[in-house]
PDB file of N, CA and C in Angstrom:
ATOM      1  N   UNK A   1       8.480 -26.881  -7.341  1.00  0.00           N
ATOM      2  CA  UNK A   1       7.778 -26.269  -6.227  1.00  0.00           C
ATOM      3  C   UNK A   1       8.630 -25.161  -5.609  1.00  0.00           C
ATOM      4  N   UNK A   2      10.266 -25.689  -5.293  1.00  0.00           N
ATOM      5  CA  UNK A   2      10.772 -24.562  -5.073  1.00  0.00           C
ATOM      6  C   UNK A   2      10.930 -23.163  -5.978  1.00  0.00           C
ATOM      7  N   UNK A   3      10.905 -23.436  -6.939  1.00  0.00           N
ATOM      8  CA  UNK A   3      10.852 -22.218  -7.866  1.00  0.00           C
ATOM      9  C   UNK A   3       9.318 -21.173  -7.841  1.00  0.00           C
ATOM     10  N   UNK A   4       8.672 -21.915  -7.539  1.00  0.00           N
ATOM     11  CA  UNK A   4       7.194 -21.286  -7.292  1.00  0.00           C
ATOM     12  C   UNK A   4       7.278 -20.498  -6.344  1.00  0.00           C
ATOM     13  N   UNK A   5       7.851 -21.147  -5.533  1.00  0.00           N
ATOM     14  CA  UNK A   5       7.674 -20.795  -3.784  1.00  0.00           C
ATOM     15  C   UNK A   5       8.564 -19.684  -3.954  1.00  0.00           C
ATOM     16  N   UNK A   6       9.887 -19.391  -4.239  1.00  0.00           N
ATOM     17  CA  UNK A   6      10.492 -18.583  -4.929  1.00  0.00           C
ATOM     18  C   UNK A   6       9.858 -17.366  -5.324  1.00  0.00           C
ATOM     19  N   UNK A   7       9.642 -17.820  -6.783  1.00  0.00           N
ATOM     20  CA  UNK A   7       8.866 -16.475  -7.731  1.00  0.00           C
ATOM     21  C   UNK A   7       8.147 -15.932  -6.455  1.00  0.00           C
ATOM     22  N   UNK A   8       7.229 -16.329  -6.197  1.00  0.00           N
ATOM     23  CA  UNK A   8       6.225 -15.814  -5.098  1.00  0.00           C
ATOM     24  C   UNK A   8       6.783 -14.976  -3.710  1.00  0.00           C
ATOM     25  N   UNK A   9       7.903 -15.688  -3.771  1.00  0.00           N
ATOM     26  CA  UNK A   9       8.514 -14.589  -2.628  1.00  0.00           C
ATOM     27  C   UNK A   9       8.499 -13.524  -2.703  1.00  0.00           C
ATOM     28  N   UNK A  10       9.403 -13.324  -4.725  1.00  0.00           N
ATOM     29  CA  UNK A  10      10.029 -12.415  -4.932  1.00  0.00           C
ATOM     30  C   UNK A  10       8.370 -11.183  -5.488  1.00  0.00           C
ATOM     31  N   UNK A  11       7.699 -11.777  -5.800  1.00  0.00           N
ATOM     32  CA  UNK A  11       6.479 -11.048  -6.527  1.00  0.00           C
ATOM     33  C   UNK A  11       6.009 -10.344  -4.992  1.00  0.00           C
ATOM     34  N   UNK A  12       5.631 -10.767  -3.936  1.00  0.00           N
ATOM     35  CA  UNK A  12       5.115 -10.075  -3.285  1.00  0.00           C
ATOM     36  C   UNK A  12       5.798  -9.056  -2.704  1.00  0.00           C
ATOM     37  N   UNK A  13       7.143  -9.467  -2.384  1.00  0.00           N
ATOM     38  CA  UNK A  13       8.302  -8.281  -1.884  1.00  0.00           C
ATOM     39  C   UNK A  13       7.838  -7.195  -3.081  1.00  0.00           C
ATOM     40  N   UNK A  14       8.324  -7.597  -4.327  1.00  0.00           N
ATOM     41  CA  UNK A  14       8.281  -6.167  -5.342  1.00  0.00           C
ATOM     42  C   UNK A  14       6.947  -5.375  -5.412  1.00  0.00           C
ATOM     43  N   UNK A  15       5.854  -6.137  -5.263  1.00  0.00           N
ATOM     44  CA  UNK A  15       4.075  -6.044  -5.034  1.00  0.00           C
ATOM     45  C   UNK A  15       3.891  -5.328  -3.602  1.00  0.00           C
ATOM     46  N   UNK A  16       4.621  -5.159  -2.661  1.00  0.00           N
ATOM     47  CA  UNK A  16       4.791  -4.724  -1.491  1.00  0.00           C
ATOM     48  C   UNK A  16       5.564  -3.510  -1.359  1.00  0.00           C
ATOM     49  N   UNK A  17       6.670  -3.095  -2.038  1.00  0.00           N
ATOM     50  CA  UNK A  17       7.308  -2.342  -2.330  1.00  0.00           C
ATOM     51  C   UNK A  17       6.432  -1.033  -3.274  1.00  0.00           C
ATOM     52  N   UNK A  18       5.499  -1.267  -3.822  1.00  0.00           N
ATOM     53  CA  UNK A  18       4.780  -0.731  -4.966  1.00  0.00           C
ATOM     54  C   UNK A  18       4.762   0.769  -4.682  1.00  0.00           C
ATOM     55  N   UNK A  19       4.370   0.968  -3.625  1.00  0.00           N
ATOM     56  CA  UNK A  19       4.294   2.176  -2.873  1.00  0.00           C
ATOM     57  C   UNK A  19       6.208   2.756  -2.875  1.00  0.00           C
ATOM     58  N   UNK A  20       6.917   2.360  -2.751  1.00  0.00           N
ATOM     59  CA  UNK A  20       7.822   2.840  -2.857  1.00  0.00           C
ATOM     60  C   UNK A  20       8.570   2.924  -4.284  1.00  0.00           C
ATOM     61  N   UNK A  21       7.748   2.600  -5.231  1.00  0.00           N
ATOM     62  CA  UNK A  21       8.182   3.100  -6.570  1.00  0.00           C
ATOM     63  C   UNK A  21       7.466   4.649  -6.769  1.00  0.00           C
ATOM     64  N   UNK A  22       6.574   5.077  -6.542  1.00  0.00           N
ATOM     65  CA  UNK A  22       6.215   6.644  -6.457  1.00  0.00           C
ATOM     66  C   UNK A  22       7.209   7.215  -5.507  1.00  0.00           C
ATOM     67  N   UNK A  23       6.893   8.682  -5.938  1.00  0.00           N
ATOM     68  CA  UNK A  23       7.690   9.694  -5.511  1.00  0.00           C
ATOM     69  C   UNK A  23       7.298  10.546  -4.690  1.00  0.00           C
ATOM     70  N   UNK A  24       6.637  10.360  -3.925  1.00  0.00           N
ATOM     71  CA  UNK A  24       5.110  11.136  -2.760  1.00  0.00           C
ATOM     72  C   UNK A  24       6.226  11.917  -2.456  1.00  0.00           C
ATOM     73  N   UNK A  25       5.871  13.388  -2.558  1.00  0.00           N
ATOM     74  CA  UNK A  25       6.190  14.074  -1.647  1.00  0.00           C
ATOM     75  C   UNK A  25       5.636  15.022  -0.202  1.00  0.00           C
ATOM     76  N   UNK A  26       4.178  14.337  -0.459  1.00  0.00           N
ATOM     77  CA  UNK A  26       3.619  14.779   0.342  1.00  0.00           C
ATOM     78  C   UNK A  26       2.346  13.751   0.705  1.00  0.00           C
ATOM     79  N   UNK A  27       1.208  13.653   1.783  1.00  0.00           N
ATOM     80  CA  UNK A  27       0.150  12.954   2.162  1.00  0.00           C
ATOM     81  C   UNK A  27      -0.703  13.887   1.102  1.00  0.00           C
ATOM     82  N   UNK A  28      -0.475  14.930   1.002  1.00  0.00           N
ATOM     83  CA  UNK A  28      -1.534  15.730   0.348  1.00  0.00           C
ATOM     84  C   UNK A  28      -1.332  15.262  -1.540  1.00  0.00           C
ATOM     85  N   UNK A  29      -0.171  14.877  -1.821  1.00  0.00           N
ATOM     86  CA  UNK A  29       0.206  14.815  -2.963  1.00  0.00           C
ATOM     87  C   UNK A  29      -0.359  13.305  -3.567  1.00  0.00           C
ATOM     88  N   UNK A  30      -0.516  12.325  -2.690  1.00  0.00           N
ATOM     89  CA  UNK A  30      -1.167  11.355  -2.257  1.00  0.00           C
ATOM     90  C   UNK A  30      -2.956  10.839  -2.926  1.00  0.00           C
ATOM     91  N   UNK A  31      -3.371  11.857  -1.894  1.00  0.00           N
ATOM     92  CA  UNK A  31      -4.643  12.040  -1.905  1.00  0.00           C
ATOM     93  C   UNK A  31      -5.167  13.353  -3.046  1.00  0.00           C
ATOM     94  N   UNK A  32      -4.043  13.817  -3.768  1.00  0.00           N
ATOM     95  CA  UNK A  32      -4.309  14.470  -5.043  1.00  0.00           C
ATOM     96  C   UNK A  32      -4.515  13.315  -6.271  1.00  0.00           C
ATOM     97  N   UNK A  33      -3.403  12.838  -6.304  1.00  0.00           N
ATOM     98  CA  UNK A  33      -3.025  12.062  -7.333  1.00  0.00           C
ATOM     99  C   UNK A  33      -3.959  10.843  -7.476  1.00  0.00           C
ATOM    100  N   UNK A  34      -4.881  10.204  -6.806  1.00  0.00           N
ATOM    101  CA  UNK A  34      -5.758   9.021  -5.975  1.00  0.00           C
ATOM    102  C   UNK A  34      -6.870   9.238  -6.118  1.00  0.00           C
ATOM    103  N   UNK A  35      -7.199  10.497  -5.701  1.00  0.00           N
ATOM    104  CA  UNK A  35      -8.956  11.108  -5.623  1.00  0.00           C
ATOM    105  C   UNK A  35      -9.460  10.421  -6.138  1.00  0.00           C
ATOM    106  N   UNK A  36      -9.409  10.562  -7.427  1.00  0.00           N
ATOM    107  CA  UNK A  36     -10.770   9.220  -8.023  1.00  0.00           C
ATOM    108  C   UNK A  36     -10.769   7.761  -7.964  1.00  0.00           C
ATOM    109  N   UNK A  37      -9.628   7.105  -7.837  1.00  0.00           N
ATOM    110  CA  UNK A  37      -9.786   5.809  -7.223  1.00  0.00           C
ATOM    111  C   UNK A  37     -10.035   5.902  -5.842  1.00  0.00           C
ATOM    112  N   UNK A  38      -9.642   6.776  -4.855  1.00  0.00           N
ATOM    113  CA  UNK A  38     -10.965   6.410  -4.035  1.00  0.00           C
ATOM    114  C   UNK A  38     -11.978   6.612  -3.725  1.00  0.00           C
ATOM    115  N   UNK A  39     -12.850   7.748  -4.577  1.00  0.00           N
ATOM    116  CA  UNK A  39     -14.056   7.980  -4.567  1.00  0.00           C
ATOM    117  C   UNK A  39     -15.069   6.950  -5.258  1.00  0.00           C
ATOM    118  N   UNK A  40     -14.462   6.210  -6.603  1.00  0.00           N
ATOM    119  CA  UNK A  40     -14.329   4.741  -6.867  1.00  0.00           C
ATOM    120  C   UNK A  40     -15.171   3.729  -6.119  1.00  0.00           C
ATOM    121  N   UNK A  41     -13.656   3.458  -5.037  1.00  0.00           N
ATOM    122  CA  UNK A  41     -14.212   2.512  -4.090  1.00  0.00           C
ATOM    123  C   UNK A  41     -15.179   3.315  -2.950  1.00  0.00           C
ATOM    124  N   UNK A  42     -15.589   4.554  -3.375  1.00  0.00           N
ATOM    125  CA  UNK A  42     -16.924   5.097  -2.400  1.00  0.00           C
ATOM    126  C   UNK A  42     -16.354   5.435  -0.478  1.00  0.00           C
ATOM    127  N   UNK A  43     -15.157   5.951  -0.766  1.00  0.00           N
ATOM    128  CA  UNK A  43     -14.988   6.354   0.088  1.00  0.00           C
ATOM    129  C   UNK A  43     -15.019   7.963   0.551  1.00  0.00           C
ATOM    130  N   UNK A  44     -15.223   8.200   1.649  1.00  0.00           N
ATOM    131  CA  UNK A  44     -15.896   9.941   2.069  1.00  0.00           C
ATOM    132  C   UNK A  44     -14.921  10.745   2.190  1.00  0.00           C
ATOM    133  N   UNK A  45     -15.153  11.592   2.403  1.00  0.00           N
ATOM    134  CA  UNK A  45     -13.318  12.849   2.682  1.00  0.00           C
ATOM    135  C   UNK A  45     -12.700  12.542   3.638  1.00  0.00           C
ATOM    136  N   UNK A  46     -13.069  11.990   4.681  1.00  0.00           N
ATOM    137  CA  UNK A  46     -11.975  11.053   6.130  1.00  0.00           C
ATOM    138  C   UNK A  46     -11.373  10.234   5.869  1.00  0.00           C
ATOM    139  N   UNK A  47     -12.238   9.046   5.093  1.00  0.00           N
ATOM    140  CA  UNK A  47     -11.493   7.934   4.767  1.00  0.00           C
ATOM    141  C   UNK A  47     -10.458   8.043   3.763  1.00  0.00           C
ATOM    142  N   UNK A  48     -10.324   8.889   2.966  1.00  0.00           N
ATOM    143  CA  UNK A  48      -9.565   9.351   1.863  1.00  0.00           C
ATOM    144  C   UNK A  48      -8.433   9.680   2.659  1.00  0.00           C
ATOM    145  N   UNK A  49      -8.695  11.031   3.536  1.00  0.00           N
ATOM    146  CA  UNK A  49      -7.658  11.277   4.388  1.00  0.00           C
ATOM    147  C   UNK A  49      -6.411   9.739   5.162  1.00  0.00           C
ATOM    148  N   UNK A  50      -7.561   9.290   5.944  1.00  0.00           N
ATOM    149  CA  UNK A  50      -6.917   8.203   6.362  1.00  0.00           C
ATOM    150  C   UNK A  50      -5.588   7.530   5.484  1.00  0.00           C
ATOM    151  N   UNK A  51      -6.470   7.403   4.202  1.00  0.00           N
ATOM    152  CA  UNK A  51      -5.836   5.750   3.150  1.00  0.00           C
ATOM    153  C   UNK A  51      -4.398   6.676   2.713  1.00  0.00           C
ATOM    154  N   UNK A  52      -4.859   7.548   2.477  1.00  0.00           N
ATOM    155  CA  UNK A  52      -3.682   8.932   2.015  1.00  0.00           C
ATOM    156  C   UNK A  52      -2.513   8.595   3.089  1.00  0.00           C
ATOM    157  N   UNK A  53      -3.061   8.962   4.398  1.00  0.00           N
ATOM    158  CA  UNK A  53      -2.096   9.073   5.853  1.00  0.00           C
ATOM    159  C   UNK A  53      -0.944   7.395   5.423  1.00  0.00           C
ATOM    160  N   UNK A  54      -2.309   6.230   5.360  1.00  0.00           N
ATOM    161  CA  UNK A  54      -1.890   5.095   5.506  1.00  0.00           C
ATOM    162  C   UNK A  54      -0.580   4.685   4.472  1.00  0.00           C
ATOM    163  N   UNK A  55      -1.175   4.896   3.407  1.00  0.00           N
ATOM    164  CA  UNK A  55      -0.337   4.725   1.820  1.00  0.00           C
ATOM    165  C   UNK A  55       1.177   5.952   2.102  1.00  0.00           C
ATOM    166  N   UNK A  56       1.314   6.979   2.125  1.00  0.00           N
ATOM    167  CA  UNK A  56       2.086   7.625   2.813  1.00  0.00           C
ATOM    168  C   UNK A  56       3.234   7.310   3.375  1.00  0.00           C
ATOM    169  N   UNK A  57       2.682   6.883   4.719  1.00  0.00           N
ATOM    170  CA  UNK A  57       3.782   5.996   5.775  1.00  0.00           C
ATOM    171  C   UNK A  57       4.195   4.374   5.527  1.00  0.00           C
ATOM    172  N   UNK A  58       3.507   4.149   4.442  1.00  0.00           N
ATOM    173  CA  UNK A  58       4.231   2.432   4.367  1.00  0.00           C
ATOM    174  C   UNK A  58       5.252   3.245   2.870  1.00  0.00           C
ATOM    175  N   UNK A  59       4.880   4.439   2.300  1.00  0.00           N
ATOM    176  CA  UNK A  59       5.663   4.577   1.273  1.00  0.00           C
ATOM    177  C   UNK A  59       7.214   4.921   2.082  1.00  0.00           C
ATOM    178  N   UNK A  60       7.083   5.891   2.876  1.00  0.00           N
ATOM    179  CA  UNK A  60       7.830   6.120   4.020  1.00  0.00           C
ATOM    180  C   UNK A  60       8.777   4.665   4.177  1.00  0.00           C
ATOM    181  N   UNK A  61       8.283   3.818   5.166  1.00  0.00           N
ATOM    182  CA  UNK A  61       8.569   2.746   5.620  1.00  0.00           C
ATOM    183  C   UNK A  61       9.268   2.356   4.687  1.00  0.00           C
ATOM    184  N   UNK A  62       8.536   1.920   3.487  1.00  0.00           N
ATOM    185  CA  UNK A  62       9.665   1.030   2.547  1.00  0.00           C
ATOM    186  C   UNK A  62      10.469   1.617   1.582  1.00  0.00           C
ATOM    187  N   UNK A  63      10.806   2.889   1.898  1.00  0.00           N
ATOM    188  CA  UNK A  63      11.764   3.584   1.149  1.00  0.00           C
ATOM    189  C   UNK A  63      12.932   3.063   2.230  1.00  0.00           C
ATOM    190  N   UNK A  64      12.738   3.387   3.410  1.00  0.00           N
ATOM    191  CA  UNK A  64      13.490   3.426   4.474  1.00  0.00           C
ATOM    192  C   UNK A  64      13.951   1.790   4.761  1.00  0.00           C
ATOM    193  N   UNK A  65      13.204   0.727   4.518  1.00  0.00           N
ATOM    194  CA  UNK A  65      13.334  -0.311   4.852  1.00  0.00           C
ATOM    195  C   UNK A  65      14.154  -0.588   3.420  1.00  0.00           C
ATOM    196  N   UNK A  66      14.298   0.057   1.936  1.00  0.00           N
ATOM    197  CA  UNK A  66      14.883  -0.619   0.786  1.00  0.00           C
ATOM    198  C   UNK A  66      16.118  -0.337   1.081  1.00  0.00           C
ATOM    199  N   UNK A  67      16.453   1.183   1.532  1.00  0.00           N
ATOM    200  CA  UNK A  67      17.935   1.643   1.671  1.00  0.00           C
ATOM    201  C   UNK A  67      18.725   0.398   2.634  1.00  0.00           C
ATOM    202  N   UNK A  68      17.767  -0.057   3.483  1.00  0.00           N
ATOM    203  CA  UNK A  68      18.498  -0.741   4.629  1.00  0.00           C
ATOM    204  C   UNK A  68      18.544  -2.312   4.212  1.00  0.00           C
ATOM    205  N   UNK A  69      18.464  -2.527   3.126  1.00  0.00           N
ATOM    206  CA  UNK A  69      18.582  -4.081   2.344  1.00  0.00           C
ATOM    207  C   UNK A  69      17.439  -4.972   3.414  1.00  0.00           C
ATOM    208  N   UNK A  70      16.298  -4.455   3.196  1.00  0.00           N
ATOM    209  CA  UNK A  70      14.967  -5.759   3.514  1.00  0.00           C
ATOM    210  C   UNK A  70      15.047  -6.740   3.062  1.00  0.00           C
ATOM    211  N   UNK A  71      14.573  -7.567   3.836  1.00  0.00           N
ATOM    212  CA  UNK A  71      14.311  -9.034   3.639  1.00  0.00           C
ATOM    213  C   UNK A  71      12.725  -8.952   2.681  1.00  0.00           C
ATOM    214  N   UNK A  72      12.290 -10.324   2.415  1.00  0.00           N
ATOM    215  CA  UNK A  72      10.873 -10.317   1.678  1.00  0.00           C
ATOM    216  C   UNK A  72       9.523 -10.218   3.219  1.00  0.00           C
ATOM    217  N   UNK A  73      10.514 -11.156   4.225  1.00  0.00           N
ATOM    218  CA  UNK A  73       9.858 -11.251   5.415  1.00  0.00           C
ATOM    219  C   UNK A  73       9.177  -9.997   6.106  1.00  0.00           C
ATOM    220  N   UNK A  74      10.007  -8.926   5.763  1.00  0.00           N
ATOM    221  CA  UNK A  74       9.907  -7.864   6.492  1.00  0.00           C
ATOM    222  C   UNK A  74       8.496  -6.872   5.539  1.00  0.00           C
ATOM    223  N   UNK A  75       8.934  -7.020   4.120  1.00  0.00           N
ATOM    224  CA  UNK A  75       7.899  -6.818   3.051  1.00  0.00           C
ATOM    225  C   UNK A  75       6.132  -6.977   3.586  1.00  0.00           C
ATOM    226  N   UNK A  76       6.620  -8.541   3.547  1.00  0.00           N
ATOM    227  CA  UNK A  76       4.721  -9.295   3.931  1.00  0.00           C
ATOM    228  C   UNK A  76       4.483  -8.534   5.289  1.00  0.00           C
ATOM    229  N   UNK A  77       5.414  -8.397   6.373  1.00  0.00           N
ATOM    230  CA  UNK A  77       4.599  -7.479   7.852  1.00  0.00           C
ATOM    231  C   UNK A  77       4.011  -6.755   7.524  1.00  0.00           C
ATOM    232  N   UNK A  78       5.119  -5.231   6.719  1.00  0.00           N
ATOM    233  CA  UNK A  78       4.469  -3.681   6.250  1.00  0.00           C
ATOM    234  C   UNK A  78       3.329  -3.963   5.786  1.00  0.00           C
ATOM    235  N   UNK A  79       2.941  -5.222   4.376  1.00  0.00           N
ATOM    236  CA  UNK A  79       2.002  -5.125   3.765  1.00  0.00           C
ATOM    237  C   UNK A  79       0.321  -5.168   5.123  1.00  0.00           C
ATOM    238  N   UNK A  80       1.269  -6.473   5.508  1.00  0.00           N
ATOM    239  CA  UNK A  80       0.102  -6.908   6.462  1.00  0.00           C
ATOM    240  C   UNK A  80      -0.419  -5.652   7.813  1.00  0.00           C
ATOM    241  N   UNK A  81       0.890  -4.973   7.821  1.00  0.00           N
ATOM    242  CA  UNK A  81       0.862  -4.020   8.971  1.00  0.00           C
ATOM    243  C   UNK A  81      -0.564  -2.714   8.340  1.00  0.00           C
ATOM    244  N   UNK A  82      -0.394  -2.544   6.808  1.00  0.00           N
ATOM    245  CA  UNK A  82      -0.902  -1.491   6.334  1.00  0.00           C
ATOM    246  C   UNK A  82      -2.408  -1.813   6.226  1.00  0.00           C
ATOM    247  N   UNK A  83      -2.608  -3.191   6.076  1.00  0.00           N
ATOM    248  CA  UNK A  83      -4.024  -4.105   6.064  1.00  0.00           C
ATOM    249  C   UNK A  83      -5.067  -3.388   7.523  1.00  0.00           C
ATOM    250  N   UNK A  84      -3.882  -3.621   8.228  1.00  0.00           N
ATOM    251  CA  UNK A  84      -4.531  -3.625   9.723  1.00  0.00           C
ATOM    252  C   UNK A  84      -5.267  -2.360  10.109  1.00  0.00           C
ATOM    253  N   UNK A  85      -4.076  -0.984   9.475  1.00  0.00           N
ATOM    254  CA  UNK A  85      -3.736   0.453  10.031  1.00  0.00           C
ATOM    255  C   UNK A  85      -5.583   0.551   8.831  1.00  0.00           C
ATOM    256  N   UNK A  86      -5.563  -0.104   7.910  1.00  0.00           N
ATOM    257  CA  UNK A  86      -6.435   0.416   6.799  1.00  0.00           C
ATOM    258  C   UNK A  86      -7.688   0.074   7.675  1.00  0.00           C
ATOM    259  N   UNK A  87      -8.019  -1.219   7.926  1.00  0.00           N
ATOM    260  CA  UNK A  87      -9.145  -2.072   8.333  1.00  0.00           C
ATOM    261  C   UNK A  87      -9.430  -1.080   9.273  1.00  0.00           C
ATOM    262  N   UNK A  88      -8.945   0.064  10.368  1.00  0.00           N
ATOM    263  CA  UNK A  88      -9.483   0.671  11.264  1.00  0.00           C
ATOM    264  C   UNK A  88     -10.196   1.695  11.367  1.00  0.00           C
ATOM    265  N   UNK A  89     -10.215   1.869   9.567  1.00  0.00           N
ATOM    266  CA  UNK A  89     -11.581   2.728   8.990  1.00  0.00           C
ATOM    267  C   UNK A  89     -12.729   2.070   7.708  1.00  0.00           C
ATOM    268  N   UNK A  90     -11.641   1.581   7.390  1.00  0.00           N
ATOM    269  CA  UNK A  90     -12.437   0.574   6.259  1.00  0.00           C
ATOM    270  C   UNK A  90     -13.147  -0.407   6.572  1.00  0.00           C
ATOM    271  N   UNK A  91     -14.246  -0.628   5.783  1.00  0.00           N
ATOM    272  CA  UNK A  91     -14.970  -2.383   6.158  1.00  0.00           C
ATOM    273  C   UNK A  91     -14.366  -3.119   5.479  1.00  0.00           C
ATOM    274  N   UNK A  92     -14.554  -4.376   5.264  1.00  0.00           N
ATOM    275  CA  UNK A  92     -13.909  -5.290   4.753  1.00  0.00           C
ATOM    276  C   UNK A  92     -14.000  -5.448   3.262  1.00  0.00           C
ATOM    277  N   UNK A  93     -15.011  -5.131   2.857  1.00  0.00           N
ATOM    278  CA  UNK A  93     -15.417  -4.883   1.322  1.00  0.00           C
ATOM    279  C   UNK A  93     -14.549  -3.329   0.506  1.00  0.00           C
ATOM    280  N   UNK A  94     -14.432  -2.647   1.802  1.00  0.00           N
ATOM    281  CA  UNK A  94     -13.574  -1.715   1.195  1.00  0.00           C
ATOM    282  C   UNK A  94     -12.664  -1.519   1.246  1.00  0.00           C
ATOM    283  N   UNK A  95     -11.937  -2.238   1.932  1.00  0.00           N
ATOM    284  CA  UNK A  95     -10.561  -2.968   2.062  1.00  0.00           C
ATOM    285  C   UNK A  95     -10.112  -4.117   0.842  1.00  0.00           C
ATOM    286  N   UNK A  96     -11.118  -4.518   0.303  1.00  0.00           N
ATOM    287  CA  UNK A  96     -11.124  -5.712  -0.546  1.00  0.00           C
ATOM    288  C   UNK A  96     -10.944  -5.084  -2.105  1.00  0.00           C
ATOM    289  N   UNK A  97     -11.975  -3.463  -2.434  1.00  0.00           N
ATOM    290  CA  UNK A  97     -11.412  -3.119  -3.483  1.00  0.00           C
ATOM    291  C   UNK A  97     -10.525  -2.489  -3.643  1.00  0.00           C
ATOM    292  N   UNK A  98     -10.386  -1.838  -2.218  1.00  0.00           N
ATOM    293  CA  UNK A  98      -8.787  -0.785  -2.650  1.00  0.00           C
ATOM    294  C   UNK A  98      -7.575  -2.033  -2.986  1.00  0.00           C
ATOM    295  N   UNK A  99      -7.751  -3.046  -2.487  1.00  0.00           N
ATOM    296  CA  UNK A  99      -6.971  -3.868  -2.507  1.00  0.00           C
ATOM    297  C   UNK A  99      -6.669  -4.666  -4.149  1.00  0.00           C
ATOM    298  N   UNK A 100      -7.420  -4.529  -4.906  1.00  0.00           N
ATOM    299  CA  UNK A 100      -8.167  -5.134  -6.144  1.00  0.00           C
ATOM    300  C   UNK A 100      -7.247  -3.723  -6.854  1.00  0.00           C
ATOM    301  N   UNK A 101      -7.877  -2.806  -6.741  1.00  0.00           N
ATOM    302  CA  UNK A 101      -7.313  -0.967  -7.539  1.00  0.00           C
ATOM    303  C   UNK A 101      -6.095  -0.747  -7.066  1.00  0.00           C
ATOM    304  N   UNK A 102      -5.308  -1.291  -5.589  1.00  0.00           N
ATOM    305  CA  UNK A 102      -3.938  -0.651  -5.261  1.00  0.00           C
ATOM    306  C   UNK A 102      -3.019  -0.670  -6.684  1.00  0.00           C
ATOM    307  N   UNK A 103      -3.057  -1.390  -7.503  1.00  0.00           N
ATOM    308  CA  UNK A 103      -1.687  -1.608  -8.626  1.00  0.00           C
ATOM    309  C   UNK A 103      -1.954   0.024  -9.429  1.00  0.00           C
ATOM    310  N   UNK A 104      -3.328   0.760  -9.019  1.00  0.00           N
ATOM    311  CA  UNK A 104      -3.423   1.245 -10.044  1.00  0.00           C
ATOM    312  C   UNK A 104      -2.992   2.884  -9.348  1.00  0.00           C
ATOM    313  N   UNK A 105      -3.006   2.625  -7.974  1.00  0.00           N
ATOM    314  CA  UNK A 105      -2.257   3.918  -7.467  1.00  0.00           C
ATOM    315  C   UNK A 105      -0.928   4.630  -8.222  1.00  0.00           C
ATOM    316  N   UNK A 106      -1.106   5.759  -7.746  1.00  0.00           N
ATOM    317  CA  UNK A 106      -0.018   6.606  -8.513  1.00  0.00           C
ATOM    318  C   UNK A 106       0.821   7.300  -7.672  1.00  0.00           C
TER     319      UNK A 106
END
């Protein structure tokens, strides 16, 4: 069980981090590279903007949070933090597939 509990730590930290394996150099570079996964999940030119803004600043965040040796704890907030920042344009269904397609961001 402890080894589960474990793996799982470690999967969501690195699954959380995901965003900080790209090389964004820009929000615009973002929402270049993305366009069709989120037109995909049927989202309009705002919401694009938004997820762009959103995805962006947690890439931000956990570049900034890796240099500074993060915990996994700190991982699950950002993730959960980015859930929240997302949900304040998204419905829940479209929160549910970007969430399903995030691995496939670039």
């Amino acid at each position: 069980m402890r080894k589960f509990l474990s793996s799982l730590i470690i999967l969501i930290f690195v699954s959380n981090f995901s965003y900080g394996l790209n090389d964004y150099k820009s929000i615009e570079e973002v929402k270049s590279l993305n366009y069709e996964l989120f037109e995909e999940i049927g989202l309009d030119e705002n919401k694009i903007n938004y997820v762009s803004r959103v995805i962006y600043s947690t890439y931000k965040k956990a570049q900034y949070m890796s240099s500074n040796g993060a915990s996994p704890q700190k991982a699950v907030s950002l993730d959960k933090e980015a859930d929240e920042m997302l949900l304040k344009v998204l419905s829940q269904s479209e929160l549910k597939k970007f969430n399903s397609i995030k691995h496939k961001l670039k």
